[in-house]
N, C-alpha and C. Protein backbone atom coordinates (compact mmCIF):
# COMPACT_ATOMS: atom_id res chain seq x y z
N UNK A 1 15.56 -31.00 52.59
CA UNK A 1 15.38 -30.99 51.16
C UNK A 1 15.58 -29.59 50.61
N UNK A 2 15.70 -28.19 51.38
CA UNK A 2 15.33 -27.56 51.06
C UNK A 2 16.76 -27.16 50.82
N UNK A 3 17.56 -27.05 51.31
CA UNK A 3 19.29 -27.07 51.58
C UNK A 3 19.88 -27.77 49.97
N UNK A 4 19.22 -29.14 49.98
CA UNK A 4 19.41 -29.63 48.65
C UNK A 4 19.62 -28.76 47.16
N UNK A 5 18.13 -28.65 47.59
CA UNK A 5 17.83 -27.69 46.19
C UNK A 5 18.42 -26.25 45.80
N UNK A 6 18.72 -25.47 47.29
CA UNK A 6 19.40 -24.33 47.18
C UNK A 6 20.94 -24.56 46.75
N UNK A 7 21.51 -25.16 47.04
CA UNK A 7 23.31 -25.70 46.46
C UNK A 7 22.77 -26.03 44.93
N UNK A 8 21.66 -26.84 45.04
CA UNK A 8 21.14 -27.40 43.39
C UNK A 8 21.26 -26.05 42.46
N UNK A 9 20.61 -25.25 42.93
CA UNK A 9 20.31 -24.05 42.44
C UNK A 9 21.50 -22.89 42.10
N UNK A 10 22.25 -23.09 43.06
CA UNK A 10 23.68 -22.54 43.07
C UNK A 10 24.31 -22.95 41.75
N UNK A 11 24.41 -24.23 42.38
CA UNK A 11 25.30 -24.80 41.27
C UNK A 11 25.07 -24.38 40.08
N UNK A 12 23.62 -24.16 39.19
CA UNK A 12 23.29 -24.54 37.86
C UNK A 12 23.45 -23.04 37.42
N UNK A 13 23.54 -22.06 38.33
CA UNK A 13 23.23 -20.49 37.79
C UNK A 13 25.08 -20.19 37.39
N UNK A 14 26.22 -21.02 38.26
CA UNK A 14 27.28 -20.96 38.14
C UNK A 14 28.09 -21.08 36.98
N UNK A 15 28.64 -20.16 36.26
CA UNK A 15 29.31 -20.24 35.10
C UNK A 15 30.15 -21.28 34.30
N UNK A 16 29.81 -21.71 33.54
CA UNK A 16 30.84 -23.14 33.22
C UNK A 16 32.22 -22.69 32.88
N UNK A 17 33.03 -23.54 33.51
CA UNK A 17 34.70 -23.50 33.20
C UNK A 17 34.77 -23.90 31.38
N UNK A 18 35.40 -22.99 30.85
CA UNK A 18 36.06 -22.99 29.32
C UNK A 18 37.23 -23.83 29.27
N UNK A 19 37.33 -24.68 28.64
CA UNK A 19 38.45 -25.30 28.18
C UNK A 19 39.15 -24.30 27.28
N UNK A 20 40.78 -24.43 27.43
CA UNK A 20 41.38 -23.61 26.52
C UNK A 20 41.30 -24.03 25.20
N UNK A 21 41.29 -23.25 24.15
CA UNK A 21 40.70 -23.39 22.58
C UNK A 21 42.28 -24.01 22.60
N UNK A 22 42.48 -25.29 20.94
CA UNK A 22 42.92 -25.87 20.56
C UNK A 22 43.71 -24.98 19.73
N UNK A 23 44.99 -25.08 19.57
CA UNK A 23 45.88 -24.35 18.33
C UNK A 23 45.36 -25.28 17.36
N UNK A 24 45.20 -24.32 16.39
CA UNK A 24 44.55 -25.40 14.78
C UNK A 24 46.25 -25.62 14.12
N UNK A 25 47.31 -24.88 14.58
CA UNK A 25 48.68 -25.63 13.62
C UNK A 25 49.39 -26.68 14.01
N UNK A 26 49.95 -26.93 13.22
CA UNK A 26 49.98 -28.39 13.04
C UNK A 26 51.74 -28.38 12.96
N UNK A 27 52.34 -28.76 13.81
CA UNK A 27 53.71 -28.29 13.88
C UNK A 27 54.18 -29.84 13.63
N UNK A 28 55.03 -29.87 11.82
CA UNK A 28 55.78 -30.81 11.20
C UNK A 28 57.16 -31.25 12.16
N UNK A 29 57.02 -32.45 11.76
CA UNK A 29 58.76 -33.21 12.51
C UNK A 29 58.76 -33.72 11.12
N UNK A 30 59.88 -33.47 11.01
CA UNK A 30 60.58 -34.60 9.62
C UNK A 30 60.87 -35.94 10.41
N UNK A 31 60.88 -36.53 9.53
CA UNK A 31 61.44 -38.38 9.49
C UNK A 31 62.81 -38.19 9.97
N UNK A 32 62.70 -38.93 11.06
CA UNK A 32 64.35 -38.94 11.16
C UNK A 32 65.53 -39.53 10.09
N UNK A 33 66.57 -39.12 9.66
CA UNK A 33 67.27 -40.11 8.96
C UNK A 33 68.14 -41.13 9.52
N UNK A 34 68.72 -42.19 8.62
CA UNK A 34 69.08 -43.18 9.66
C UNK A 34 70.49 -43.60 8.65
N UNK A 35 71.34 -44.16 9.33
CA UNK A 35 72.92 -44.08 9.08
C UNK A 35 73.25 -45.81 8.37
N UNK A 36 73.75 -46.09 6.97
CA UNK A 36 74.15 -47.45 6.73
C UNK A 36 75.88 -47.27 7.30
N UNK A 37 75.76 -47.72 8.05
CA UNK A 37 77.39 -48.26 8.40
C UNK A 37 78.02 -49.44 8.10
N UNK A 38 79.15 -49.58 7.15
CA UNK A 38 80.12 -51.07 6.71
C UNK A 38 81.12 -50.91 7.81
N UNK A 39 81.13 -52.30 8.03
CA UNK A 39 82.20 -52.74 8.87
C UNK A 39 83.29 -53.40 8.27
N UNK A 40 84.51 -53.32 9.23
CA UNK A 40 85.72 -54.12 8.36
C UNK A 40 85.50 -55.47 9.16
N UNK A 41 86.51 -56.43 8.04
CA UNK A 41 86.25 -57.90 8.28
C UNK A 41 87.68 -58.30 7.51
N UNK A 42 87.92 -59.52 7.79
CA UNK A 42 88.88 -60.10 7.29
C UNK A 42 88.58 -61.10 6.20
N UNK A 43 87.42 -60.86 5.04
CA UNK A 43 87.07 -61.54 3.86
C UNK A 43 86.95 -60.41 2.65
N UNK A 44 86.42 -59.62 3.05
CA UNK A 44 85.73 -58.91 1.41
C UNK A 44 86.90 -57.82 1.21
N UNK A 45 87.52 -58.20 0.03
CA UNK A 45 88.24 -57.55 -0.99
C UNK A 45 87.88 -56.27 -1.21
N UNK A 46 89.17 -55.05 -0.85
CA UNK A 46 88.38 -54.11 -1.46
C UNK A 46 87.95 -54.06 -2.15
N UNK A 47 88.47 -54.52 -3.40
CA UNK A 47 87.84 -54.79 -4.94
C UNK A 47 86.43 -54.36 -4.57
N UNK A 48 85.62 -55.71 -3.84
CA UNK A 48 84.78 -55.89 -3.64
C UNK A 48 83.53 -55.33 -2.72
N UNK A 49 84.01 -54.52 -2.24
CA UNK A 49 83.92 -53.60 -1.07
C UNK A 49 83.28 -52.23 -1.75
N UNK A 50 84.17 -51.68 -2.59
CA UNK A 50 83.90 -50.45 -3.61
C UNK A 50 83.14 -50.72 -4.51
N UNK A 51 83.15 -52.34 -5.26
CA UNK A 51 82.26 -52.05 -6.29
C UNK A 51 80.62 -52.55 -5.64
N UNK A 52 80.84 -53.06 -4.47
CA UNK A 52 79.18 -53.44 -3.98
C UNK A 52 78.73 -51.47 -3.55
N UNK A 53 79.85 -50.23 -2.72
CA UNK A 53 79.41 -49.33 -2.57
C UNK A 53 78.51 -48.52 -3.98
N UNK A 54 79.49 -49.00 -4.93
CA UNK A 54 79.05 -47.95 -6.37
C UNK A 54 78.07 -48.96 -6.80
N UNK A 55 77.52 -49.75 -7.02
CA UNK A 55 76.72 -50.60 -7.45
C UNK A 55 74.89 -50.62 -6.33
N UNK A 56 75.31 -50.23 -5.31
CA UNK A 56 73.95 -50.47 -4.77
C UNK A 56 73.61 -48.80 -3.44
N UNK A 57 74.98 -48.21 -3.45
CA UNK A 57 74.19 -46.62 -3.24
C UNK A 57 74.39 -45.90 -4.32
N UNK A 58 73.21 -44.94 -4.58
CA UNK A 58 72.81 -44.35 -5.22
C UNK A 58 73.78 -43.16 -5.57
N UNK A 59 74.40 -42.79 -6.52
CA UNK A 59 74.79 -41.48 -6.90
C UNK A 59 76.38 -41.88 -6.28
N UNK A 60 76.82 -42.60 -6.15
CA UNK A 60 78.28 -43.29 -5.63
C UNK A 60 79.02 -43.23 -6.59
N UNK A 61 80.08 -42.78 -6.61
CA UNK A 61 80.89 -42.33 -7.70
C UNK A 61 81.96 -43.67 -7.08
N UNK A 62 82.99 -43.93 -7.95
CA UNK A 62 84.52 -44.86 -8.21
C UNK A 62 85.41 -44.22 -6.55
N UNK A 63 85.53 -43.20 -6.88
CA UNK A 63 86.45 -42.84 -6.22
C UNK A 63 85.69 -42.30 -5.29
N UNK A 64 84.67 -42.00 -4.60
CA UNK A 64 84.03 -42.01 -3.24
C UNK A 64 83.93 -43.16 -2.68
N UNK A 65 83.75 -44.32 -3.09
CA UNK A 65 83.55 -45.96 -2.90
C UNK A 65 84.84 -46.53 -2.78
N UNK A 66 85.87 -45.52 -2.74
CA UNK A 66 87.51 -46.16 -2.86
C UNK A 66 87.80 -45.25 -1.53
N UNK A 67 87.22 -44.19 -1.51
CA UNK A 67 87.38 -43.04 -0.16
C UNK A 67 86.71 -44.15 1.18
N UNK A 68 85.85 -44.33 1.13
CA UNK A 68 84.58 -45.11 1.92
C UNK A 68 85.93 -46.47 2.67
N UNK A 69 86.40 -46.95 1.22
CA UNK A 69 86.77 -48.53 1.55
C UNK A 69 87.65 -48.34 2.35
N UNK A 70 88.48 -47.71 2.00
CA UNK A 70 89.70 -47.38 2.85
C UNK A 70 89.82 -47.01 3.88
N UNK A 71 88.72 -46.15 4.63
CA UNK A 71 88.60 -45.72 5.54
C UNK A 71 87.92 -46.87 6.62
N UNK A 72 87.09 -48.00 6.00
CA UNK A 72 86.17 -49.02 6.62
C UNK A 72 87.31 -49.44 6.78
N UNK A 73 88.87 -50.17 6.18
CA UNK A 73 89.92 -50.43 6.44
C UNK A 73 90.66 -50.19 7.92
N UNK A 74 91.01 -48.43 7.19
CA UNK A 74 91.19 -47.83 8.40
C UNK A 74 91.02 -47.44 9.75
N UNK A 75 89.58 -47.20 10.20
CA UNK A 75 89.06 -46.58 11.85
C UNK A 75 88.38 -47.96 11.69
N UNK A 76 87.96 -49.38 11.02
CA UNK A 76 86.99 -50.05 11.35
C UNK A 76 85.81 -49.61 10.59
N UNK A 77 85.22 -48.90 10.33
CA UNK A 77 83.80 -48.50 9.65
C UNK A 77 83.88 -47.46 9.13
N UNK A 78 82.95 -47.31 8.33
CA UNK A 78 82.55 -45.92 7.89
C UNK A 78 80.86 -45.91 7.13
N UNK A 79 81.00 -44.54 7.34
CA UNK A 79 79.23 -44.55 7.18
C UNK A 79 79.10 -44.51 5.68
N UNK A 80 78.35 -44.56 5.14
CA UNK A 80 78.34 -44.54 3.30
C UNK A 80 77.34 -44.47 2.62
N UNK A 81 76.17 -43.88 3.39
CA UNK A 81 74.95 -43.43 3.38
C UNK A 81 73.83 -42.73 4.54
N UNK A 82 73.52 -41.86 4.48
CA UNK A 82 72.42 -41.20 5.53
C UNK A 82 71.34 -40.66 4.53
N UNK A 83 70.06 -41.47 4.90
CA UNK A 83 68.92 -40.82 4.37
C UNK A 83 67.47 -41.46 5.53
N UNK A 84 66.39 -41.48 4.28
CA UNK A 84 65.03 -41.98 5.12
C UNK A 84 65.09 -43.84 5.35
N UNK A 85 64.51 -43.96 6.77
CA UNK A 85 64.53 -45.29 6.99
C UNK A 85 64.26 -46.56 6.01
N UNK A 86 62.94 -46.41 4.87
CA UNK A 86 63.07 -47.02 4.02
C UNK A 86 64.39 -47.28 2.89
N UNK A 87 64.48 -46.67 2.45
CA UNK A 87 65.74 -46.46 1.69
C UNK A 87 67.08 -47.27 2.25
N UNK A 88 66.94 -46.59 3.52
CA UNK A 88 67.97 -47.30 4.24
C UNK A 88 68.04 -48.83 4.66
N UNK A 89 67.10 -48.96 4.50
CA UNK A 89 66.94 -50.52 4.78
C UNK A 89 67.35 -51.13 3.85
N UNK A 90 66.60 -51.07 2.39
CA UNK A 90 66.89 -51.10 1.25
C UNK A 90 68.30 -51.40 0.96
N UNK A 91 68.69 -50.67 1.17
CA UNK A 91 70.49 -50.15 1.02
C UNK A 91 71.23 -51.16 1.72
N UNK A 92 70.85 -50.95 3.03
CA UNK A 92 71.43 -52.18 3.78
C UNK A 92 71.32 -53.89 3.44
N UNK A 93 70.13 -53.58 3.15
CA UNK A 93 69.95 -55.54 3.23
C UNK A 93 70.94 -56.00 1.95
N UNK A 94 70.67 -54.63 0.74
CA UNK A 94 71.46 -55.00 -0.25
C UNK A 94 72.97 -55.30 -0.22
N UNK A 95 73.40 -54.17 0.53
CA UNK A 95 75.09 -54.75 0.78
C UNK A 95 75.16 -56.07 2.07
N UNK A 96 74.33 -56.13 2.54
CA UNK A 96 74.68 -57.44 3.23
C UNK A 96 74.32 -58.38 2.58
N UNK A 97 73.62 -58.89 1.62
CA UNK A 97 73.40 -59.86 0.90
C UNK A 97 74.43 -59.97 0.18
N UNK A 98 74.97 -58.79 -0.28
CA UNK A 98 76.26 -58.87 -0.81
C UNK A 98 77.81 -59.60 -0.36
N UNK A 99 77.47 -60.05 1.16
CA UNK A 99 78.74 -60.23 2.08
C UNK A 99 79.00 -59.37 2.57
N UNK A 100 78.64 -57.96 2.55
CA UNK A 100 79.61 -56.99 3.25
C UNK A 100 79.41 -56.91 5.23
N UNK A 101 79.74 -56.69 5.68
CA UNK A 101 79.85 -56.53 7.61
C UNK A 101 79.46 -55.67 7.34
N UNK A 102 77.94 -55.66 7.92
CA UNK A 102 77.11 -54.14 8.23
C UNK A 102 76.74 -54.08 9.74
N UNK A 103 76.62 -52.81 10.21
CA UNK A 103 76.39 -52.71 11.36
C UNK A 103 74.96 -52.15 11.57
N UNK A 104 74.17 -52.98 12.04
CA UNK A 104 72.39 -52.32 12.17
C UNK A 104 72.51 -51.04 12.22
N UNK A 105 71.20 -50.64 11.19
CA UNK A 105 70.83 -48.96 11.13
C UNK A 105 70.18 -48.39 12.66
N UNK A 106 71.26 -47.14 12.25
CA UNK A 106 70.72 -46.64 13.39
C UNK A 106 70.40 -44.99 13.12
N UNK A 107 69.56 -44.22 13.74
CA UNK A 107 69.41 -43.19 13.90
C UNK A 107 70.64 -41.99 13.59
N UNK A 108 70.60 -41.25 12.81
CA UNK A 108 71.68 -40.55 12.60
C UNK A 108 71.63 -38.80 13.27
């Protein structure tokens, strides 16, 4: 018993281990942004194509929405918006309700 108490005794006079102190800052990540991509298809009219771009993204000018179409023509797709995931969704569901070939948002 006596062995006991002496390690007992050890132990309690022994200095406690410090945890390292916590950084109090607080280091920001932005929101990632996320990419609406139109796809080409063999139905929607450019016509139709440009005026769903200028009609449901924001700040879309005639002739950026004629830049956009042509090019979805051209390589197959083109991107025609990058911002925050809400928005983007937004954006998207709208031109696909529209008919347009969208390709799921993705991370940009």
């Amino acid at each position: 018993m006596s062995v006991f108490f002496a390690i007992a005794s050890q132990a309690s006079t022994a200095s406690p281990t410090l945890a390292p102190e916590k950084s109090r800052q607080t280091t920001r990540q932005p929101y990632p942004n996320y990419k609406i991509i139109v796809l080409n298809d063999d139905f929607n009219t450019f016509q139709h194509v440009a005026e769903c771009l200028v009609q449901y993204i924001p700040h879309m000018s005639s002739d950026r929405a004629w830049e956009l179409t042509n090019q979805i023509h051209h390589e197959g797709q083109a991107t025609v918006w990058v911002g925050p995931l809400e928005q983007a969704e937004l954006y998207h569901s709208q031109l696909s309700r529209a008919g347009l070939t969208m390709a799921p948002l993705e991370k940009a």
